[in-house]
C-alpha atoms as a PDB file:
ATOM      1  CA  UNK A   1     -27.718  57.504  45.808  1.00  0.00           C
ATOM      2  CA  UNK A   2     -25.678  57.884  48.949  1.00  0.00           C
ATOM      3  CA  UNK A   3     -27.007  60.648  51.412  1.00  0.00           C
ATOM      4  CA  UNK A   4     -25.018  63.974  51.981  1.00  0.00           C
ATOM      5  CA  UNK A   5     -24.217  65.578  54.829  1.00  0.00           C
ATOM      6  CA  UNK A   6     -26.158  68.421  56.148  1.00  0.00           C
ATOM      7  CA  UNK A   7     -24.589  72.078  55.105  1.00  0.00           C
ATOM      8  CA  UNK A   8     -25.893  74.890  55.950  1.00  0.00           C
ATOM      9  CA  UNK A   9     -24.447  78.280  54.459  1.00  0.00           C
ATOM     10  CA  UNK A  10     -24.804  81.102  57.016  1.00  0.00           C
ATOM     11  CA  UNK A  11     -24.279  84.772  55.925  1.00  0.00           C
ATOM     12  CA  UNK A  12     -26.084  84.720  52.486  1.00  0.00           C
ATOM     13  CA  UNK A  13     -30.136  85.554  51.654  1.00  0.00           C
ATOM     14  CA  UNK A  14     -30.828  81.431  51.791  1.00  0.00           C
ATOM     15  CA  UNK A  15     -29.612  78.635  53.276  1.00  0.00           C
ATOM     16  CA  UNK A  16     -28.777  75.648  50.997  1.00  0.00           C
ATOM     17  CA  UNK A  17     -28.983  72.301  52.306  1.00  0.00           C
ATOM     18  CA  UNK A  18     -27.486  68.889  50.234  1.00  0.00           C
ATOM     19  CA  UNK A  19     -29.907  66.362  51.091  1.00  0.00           C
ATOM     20  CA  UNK A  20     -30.170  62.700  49.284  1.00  0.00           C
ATOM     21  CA  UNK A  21     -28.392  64.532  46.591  1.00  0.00           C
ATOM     22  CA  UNK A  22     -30.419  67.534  45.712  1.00  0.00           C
ATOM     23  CA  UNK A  23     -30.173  71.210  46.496  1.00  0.00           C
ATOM     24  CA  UNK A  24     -33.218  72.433  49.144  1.00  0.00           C
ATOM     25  CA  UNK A  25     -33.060  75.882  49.450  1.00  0.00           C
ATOM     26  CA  UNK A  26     -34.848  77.622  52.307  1.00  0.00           C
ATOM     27  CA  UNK A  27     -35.194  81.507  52.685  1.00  0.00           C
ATOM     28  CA  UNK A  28     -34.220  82.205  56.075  1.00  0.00           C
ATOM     29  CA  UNK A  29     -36.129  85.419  55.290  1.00  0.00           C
ATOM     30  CA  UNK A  30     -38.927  84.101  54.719  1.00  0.00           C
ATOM     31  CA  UNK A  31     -38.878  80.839  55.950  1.00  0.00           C
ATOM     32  CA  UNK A  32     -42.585  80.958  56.466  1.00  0.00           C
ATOM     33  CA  UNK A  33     -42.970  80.307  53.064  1.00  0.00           C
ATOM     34  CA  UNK A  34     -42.757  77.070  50.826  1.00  0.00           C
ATOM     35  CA  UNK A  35     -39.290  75.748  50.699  1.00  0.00           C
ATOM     36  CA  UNK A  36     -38.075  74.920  46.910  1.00  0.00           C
ATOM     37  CA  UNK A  37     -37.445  71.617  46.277  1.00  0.00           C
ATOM     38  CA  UNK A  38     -34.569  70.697  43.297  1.00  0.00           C
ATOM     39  CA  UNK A  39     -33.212  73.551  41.723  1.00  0.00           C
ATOM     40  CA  UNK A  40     -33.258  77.441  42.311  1.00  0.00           C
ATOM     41  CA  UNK A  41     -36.196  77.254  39.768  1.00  0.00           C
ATOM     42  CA  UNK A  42     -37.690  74.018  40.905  1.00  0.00           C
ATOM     43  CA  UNK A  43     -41.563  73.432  42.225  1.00  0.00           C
ATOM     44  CA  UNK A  44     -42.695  74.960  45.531  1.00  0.00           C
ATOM     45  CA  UNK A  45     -44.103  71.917  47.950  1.00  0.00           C
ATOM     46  CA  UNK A  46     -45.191  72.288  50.927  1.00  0.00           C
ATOM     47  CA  UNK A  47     -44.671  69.819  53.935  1.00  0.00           C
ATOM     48  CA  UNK A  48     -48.365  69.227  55.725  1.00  0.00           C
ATOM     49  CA  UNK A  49     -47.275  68.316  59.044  1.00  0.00           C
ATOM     50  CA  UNK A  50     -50.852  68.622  60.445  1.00  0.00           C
ATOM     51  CA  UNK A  51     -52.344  67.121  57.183  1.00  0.00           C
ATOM     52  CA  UNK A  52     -51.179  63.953  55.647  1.00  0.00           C
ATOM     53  CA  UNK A  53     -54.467  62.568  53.627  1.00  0.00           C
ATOM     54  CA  UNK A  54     -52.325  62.537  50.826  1.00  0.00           C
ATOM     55  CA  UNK A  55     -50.078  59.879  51.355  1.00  0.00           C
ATOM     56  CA  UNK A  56     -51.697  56.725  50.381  1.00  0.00           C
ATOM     57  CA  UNK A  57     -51.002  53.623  47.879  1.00  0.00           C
ATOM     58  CA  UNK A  58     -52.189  55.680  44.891  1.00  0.00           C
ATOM     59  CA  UNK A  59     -49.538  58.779  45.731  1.00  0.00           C
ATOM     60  CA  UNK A  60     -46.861  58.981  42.970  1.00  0.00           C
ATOM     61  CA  UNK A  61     -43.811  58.221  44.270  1.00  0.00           C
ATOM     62  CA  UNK A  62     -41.833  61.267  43.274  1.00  0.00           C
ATOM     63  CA  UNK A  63     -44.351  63.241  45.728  1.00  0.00           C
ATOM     64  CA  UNK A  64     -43.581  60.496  48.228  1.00  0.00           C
ATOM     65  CA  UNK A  65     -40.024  61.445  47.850  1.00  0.00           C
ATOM     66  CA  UNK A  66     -40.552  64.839  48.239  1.00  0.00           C
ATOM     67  CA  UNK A  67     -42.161  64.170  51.676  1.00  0.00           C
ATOM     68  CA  UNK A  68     -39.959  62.550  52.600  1.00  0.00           C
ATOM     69  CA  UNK A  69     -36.961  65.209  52.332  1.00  0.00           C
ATOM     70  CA  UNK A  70     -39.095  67.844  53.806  1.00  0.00           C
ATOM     71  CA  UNK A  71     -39.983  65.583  56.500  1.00  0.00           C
ATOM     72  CA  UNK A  72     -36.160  64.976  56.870  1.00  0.00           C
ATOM     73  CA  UNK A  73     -35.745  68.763  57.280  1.00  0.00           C
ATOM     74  CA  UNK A  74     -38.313  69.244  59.290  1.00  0.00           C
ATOM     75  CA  UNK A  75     -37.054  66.409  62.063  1.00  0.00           C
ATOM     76  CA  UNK A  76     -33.769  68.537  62.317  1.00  0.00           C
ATOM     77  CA  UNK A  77     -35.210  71.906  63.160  1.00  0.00           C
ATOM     78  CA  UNK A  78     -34.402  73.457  66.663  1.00  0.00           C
ATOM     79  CA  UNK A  79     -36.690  73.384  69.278  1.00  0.00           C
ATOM     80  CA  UNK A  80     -37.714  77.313  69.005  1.00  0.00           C
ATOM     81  CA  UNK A  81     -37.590  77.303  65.115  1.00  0.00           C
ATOM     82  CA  UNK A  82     -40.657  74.681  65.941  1.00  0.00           C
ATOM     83  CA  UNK A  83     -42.445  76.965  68.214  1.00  0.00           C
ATOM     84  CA  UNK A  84     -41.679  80.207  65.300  1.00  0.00           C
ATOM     85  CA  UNK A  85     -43.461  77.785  62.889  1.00  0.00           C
ATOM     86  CA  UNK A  86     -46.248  76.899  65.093  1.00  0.00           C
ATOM     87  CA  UNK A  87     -46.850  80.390  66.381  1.00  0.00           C
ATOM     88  CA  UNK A  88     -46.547  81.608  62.304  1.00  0.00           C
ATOM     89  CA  UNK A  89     -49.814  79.323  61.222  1.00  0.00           C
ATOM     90  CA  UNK A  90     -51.661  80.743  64.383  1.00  0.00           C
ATOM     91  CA  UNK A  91     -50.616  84.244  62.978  1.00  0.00           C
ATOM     92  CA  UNK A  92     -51.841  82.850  59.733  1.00  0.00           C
ATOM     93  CA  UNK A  93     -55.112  81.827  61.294  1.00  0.00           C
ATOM     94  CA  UNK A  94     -56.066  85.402  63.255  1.00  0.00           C
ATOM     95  CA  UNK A  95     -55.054  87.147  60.220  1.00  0.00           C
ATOM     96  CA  UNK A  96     -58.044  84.586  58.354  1.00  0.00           C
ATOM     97  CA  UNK A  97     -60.494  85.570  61.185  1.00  0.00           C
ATOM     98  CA  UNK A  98     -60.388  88.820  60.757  1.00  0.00           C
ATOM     99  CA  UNK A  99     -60.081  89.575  56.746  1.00  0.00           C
ATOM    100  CA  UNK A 100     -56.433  91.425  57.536  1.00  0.00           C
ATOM    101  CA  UNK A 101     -55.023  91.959  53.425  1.00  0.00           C
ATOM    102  CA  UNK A 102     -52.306  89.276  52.678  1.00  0.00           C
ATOM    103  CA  UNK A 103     -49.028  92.080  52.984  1.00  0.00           C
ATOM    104  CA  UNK A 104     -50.329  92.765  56.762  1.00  0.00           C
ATOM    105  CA  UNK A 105     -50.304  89.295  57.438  1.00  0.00           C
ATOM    106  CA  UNK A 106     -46.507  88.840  55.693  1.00  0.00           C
ATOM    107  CA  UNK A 107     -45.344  92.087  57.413  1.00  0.00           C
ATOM    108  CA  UNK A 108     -46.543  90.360  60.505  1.00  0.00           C
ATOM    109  CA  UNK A 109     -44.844  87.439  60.233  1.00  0.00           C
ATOM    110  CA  UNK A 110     -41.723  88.728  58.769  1.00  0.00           C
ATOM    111  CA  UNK A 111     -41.215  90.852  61.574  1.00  0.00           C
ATOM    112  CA  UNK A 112     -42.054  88.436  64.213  1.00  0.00           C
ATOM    113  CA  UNK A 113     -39.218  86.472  63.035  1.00  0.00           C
ATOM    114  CA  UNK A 114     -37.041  89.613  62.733  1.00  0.00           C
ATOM    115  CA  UNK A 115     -37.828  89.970  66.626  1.00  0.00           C
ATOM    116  CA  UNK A 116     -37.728  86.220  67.894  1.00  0.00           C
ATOM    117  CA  UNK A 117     -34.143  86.244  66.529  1.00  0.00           C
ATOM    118  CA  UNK A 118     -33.172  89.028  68.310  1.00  0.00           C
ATOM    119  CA  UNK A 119     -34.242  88.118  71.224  1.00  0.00           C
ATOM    120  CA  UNK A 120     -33.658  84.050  71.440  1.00  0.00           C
ATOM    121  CA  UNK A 121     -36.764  83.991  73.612  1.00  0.00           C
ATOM    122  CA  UNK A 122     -37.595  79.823  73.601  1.00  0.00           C
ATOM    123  CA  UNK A 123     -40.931  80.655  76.187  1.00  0.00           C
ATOM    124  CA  UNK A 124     -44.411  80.063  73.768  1.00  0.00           C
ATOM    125  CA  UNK A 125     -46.308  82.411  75.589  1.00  0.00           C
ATOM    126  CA  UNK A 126     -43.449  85.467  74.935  1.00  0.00           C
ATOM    127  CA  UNK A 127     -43.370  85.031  71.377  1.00  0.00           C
ATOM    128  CA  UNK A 128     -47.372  84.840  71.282  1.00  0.00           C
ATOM    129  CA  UNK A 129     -47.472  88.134  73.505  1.00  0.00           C
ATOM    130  CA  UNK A 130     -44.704  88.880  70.563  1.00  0.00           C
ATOM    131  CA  UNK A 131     -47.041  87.540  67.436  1.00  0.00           C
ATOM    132  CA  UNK A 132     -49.984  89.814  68.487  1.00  0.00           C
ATOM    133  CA  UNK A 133     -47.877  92.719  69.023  1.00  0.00           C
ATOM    134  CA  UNK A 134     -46.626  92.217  65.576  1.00  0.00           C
ATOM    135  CA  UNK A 135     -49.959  92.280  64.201  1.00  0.00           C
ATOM    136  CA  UNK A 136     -51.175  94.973  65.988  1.00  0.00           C
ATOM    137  CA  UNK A 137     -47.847  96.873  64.031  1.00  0.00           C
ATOM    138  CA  UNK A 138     -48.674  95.401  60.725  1.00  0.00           C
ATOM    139  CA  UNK A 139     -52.332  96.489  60.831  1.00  0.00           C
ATOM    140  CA  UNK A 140     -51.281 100.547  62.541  1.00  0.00           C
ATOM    141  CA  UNK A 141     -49.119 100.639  59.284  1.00  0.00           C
ATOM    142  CA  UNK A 142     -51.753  99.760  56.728  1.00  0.00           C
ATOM    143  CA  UNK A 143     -54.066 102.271  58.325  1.00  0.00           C
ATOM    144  CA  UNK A 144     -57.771 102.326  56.841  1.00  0.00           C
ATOM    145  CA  UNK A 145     -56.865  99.149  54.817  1.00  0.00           C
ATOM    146  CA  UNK A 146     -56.988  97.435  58.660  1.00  0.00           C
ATOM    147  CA  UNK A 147     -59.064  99.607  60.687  1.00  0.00           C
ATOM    148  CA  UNK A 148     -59.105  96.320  63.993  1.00  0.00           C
ATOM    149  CA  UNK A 149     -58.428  97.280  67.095  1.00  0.00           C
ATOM    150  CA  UNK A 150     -56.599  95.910  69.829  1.00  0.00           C
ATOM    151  CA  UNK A 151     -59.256  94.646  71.381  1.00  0.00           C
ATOM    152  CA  UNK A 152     -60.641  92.459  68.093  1.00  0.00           C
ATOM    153  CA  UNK A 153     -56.962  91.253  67.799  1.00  0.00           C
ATOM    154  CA  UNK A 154     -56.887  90.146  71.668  1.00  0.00           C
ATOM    155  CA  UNK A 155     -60.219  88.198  70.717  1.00  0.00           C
ATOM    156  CA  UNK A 156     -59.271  86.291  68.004  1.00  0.00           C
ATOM    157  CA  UNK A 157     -56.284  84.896  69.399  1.00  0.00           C
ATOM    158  CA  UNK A 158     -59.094  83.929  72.354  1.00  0.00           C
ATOM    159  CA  UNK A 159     -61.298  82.104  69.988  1.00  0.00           C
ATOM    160  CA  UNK A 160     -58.048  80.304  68.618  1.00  0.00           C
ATOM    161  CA  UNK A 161     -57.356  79.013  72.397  1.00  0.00           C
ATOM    162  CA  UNK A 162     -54.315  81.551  73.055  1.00  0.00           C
ATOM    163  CA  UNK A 163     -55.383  84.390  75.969  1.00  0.00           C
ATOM    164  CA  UNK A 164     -53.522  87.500  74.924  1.00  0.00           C
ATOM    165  CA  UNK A 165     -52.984  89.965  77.529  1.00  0.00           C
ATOM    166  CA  UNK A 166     -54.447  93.776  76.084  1.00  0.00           C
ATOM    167  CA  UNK A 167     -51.621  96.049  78.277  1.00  0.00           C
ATOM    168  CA  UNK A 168     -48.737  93.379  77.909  1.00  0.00           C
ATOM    169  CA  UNK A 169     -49.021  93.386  74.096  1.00  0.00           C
ATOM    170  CA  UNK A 170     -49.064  97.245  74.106  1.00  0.00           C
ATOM    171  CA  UNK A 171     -45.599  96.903  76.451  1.00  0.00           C
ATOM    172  CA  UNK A 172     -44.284  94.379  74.063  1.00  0.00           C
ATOM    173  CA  UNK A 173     -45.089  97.049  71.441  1.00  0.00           C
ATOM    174  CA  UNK A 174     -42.634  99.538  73.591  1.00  0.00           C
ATOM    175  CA  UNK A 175     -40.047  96.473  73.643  1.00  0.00           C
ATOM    176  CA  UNK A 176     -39.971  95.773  69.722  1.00  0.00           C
ATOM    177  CA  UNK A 177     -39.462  99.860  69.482  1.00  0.00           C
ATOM    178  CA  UNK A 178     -36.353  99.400  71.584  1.00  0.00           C
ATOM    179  CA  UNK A 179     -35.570  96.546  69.808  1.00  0.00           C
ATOM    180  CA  UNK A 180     -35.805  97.393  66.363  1.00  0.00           C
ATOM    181  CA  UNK A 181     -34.833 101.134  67.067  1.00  0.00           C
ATOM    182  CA  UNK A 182     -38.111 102.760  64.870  1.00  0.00           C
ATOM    183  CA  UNK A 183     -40.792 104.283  66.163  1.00  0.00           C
ATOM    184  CA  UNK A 184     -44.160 102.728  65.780  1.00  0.00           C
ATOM    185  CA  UNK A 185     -46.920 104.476  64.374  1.00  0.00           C
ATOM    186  CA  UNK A 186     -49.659 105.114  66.429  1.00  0.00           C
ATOM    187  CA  UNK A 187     -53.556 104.674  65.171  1.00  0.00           C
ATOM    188  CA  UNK A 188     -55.248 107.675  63.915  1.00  0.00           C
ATOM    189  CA  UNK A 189     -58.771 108.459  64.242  1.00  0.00           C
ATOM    190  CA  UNK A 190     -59.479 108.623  60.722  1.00  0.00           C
ATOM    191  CA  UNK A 191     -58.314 105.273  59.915  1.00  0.00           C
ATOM    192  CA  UNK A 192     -61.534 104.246  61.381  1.00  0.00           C
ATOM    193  CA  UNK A 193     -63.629 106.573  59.950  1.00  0.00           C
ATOM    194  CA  UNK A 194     -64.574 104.454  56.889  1.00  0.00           C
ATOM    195  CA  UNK A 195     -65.409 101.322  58.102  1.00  0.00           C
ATOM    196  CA  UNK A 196     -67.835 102.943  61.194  1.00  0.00           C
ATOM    197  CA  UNK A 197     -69.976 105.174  58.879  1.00  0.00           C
ATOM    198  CA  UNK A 198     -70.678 101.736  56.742  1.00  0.00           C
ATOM    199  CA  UNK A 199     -71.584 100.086  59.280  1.00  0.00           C
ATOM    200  CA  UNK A 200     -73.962 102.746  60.590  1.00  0.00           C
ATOM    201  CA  UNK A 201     -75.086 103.103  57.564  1.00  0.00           C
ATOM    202  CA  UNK A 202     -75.835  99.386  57.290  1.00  0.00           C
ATOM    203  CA  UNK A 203     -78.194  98.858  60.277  1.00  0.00           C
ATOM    204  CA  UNK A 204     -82.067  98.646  59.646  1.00  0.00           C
ATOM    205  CA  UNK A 205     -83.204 101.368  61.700  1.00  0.00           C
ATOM    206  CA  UNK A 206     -80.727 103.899  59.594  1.00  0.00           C
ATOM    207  CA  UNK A 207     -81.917 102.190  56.059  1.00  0.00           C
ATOM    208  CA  UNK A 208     -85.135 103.287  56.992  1.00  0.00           C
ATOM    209  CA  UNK A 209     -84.844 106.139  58.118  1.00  0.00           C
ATOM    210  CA  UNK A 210     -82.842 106.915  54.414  1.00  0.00           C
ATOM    211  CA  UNK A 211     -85.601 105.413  52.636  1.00  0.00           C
ATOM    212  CA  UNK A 212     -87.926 107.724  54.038  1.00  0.00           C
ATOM    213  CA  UNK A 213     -86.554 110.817  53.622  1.00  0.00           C
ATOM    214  CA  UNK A 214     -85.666 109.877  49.975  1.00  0.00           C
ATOM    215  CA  UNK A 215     -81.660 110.296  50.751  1.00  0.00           C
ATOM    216  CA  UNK A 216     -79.399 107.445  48.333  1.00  0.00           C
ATOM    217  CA  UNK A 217     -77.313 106.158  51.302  1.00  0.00           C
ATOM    218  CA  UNK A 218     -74.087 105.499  49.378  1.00  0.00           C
ATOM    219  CA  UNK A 219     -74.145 109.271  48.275  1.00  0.00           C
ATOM    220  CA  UNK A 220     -74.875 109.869  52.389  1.00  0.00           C
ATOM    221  CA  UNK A 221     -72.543 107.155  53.329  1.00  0.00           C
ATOM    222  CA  UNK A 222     -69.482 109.560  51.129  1.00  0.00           C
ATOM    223  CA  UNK A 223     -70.700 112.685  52.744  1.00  0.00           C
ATOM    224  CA  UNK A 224     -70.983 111.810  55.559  1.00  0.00           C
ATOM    225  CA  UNK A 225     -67.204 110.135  55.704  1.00  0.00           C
ATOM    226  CA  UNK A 226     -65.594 112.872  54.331  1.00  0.00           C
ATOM    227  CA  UNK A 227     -67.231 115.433  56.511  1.00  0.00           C
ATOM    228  CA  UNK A 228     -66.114 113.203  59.631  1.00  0.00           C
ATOM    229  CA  UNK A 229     -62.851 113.522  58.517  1.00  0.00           C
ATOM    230  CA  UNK A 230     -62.875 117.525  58.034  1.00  0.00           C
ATOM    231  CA  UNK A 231     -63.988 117.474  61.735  1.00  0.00           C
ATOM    232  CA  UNK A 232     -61.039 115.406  63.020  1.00  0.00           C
ATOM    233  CA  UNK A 233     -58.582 117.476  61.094  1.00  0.00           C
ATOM    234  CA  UNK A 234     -60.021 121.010  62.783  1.00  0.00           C
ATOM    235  CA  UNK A 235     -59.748 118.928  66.495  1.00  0.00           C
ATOM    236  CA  UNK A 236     -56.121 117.272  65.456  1.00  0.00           C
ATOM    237  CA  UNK A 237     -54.719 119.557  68.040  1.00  0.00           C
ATOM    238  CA  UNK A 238     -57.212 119.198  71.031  1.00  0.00           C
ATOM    239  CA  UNK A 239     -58.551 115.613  71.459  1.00  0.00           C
ATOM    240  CA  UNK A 240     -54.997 114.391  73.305  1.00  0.00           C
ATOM    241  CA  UNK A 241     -54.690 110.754  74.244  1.00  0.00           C
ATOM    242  CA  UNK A 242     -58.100 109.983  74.052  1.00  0.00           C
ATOM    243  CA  UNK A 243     -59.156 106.638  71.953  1.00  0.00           C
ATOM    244  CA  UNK A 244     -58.742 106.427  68.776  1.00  0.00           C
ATOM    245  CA  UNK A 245     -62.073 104.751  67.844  1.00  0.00           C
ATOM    246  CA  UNK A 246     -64.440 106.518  70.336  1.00  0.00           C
ATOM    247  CA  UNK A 247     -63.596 110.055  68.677  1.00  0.00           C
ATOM    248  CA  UNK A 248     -63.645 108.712  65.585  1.00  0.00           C
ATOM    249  CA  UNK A 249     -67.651 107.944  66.395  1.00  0.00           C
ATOM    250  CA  UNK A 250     -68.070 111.191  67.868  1.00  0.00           C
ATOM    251  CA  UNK A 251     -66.827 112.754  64.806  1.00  0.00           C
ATOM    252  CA  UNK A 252     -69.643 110.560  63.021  1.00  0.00           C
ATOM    253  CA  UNK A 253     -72.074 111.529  65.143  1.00  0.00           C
ATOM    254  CA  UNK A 254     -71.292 115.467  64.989  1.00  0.00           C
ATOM    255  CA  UNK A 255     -71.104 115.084  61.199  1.00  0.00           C
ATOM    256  CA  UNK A 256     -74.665 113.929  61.003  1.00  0.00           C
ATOM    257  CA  UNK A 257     -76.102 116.908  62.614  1.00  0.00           C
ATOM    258  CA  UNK A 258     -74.291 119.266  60.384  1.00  0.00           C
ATOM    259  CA  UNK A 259     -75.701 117.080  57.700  1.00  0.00           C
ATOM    260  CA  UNK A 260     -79.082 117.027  58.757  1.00  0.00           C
ATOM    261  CA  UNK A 261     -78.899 120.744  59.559  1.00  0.00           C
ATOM    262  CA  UNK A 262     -77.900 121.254  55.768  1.00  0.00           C
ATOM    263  CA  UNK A 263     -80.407 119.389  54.100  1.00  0.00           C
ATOM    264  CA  UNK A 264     -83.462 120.792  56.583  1.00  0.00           C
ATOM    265  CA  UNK A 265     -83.875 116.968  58.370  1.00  0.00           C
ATOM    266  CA  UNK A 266     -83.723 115.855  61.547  1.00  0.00           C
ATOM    267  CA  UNK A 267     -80.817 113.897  62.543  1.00  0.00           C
ATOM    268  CA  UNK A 268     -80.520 110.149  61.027  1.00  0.00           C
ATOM    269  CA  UNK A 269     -77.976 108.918  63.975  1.00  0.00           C
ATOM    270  CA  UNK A 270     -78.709 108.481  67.683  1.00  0.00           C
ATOM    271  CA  UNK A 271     -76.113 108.152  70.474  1.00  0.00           C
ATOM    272  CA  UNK A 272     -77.580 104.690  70.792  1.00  0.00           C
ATOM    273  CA  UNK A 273     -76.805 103.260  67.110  1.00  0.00           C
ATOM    274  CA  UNK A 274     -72.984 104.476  67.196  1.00  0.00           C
ATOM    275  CA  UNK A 275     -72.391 103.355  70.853  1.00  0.00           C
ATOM    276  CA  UNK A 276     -73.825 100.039  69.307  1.00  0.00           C
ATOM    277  CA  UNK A 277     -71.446 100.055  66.662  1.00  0.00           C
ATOM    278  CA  UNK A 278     -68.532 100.675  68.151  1.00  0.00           C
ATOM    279  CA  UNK A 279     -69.689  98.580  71.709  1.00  0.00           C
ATOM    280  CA  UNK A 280     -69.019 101.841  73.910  1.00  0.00           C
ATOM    281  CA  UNK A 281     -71.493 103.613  76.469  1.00  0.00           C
ATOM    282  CA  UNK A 282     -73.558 106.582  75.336  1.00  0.00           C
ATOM    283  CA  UNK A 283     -71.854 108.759  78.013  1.00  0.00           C
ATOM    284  CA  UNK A 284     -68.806 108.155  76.992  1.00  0.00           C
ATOM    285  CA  UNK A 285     -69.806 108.925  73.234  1.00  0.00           C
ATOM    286  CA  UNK A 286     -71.782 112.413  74.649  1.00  0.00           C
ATOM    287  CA  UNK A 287     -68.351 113.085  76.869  1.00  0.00           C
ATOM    288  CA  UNK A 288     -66.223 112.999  74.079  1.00  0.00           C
ATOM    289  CA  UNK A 289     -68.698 115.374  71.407  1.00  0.00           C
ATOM    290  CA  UNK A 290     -69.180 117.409  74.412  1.00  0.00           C
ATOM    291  CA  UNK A 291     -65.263 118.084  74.512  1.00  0.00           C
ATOM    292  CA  UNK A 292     -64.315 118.090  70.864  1.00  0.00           C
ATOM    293  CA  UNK A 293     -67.318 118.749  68.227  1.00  0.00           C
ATOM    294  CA  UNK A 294     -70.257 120.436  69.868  1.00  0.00           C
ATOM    295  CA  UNK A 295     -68.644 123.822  69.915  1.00  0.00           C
ATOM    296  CA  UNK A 296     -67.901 123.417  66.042  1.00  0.00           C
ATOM    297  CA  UNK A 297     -71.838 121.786  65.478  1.00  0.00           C
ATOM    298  CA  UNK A 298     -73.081 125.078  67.407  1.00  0.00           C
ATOM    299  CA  UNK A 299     -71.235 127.140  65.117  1.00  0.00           C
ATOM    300  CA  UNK A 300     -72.107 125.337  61.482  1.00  0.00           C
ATOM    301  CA  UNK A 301     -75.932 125.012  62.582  1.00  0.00           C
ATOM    302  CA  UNK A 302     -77.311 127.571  65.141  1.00  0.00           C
ATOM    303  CA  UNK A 303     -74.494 130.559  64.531  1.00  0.00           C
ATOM    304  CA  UNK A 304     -75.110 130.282  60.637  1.00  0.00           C
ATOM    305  CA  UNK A 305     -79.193 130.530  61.376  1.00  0.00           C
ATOM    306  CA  UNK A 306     -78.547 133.126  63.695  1.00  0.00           C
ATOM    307  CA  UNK A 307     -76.431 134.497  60.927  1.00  0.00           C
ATOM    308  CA  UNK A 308     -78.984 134.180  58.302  1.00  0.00           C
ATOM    309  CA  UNK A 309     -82.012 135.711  60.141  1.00  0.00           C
ATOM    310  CA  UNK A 310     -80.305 138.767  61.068  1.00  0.00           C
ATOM    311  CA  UNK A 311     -79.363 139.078  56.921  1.00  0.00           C
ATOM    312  CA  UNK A 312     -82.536 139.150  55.721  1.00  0.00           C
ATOM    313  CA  UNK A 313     -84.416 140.749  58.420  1.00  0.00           C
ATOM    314  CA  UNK A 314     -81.729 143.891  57.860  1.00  0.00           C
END
């Protein structure tokens, strides 16, 4: 079988490459994914260029053959189409590290591509600055599906030996806007809502104090959330540029005193537990319930006493 040149057909969904006499078709799409081996309808392979325990005498030789193309393919991509593919797995990898839902990680990677073509950069540490930015997108538009902040995305691409820059990704953010020409959604404070009040529900010291009081802590947990939320929607127009996450745990923590003033208890969270959980200091946590919720906790608890005593005493 005589080998065929190399065609490429530009302009369409997929490339098609001739090779050794078969058809290899390749998204360019979604060229993160498996390329198709054979026929429109053939098997999906995938070439392990970091793996190859699976080529020994035993191997049947039409998966030897297989290798073999891919490998073929792979040996004739560019220079920065290797450094998209190696900067897709460590996508793949932060996205692993940190639970993100499969369609943030392809949304991720699927615009990173979008953006490296746009911009031909060939410099690794641009399109990494580019690759967190991306994720940082794909997780703001999934909302509470993928409440991680900036900061936890920054950190995993530490632990996987690339240092991230906090303020360039958020200027890279600014670039893609440009770039793309849509706005990017900004973080809301409600997004995190759910996933603090579990985990402040989760710590010892809270289970406890639940257990003693008799309360069911998922039925708290729910309250408690939704309550939160209420809160944020009466300060949607005062709480300005401040972060995200830190009101949403001073919502939490203003929602717990309404609570416990309903249900005649003393308050089950302390400043300490939520700055714990959300790795903040306490004044910052009192600054911001100071300047959003207390003047709404005064008003459900001591103005509805105050309320109530002057009732019955007329």
């Amino acid at each position: 079988m005589s080998k065929m040149s190399y065609l490429t057909q530009k302009g369409s969904l997929s490339d098609v490459t001739f090779l050794y006499g078969d058809t290899v078709q390749i998204s360019e799409h979604n060229r993160h994914y498996e390329p198709v081996l054979g026929s429109s309808l053939g098997a999906r392979t995938y070439l392990a260029t970091l793996d190859r325990s699976f080529y020994t005498p035993s191997t049947p030789s039409n998966k030897v053959l297989k290798y073999k193309r891919l490998d073929e393919l792979n040996k004739r991509k560019t220079t920065l189409e290797k450094k998209e593919n190696s900067i897709i797995m460590l996508i793949r990898r932060v996205s692993s590290n940190l639970n993100i839902p499969k369609s943030g990680r392809e949304r991720a990677i699927s615009l990173f591509l979008k953006c490296a073509r746009k911009i031909a950069q060939s410099d690794k540490r641009e399109l990494v600055l580019l690759a967190a930015a991306c994720l940082l997108i794909a997780v703001r538009e999934l909302r509470h599906a993928a409440p991680i902040t900036l900061q936890e995305i920054v950190s995993a691409f530490n632990q996987n030996g690339v240092k991230v820059n906090p303020m360039k990704t958020l200027w890279a953010i600014k670039n893609i806007e440009q770039l793309l020409g849509n706005r990017i959604p900004l973080r809301s404070c409600k997004d995190y809502v759910w996933r603090l009040t579990q985990e402040a529900i989760k710590t010892p010291l809270v289970q406890k104090k639940l257990k003693e009081l008799e309360i069911n802590p998922e039925i708290y947990k729910h309250r408690l959330a939704l309550l939160a939320i209420m809160l944020l929607n009466k300060v949607e127009e005062r709480k300005g540029g401040r972060r995200p996450l830190i009101t949403a745990l001073a919502s939490i923590y203003a929602a717990d005193r309404i609570l416990a003033f309903r249900e005649n208890h003393k308050p089950i969270l302390t400043q300490r537990i939520i700055a714990q959980i959300g790795a903040i200091a306490e004044s910052t946590l009192r600054e911001h319930y100071a300047s959003l919720f207390k003047d709404i906790v005064i008003k459900e608890t001591y103005l509805t006493m105050l309320r109530y005593v002057k009732g019955r005493s007329s």
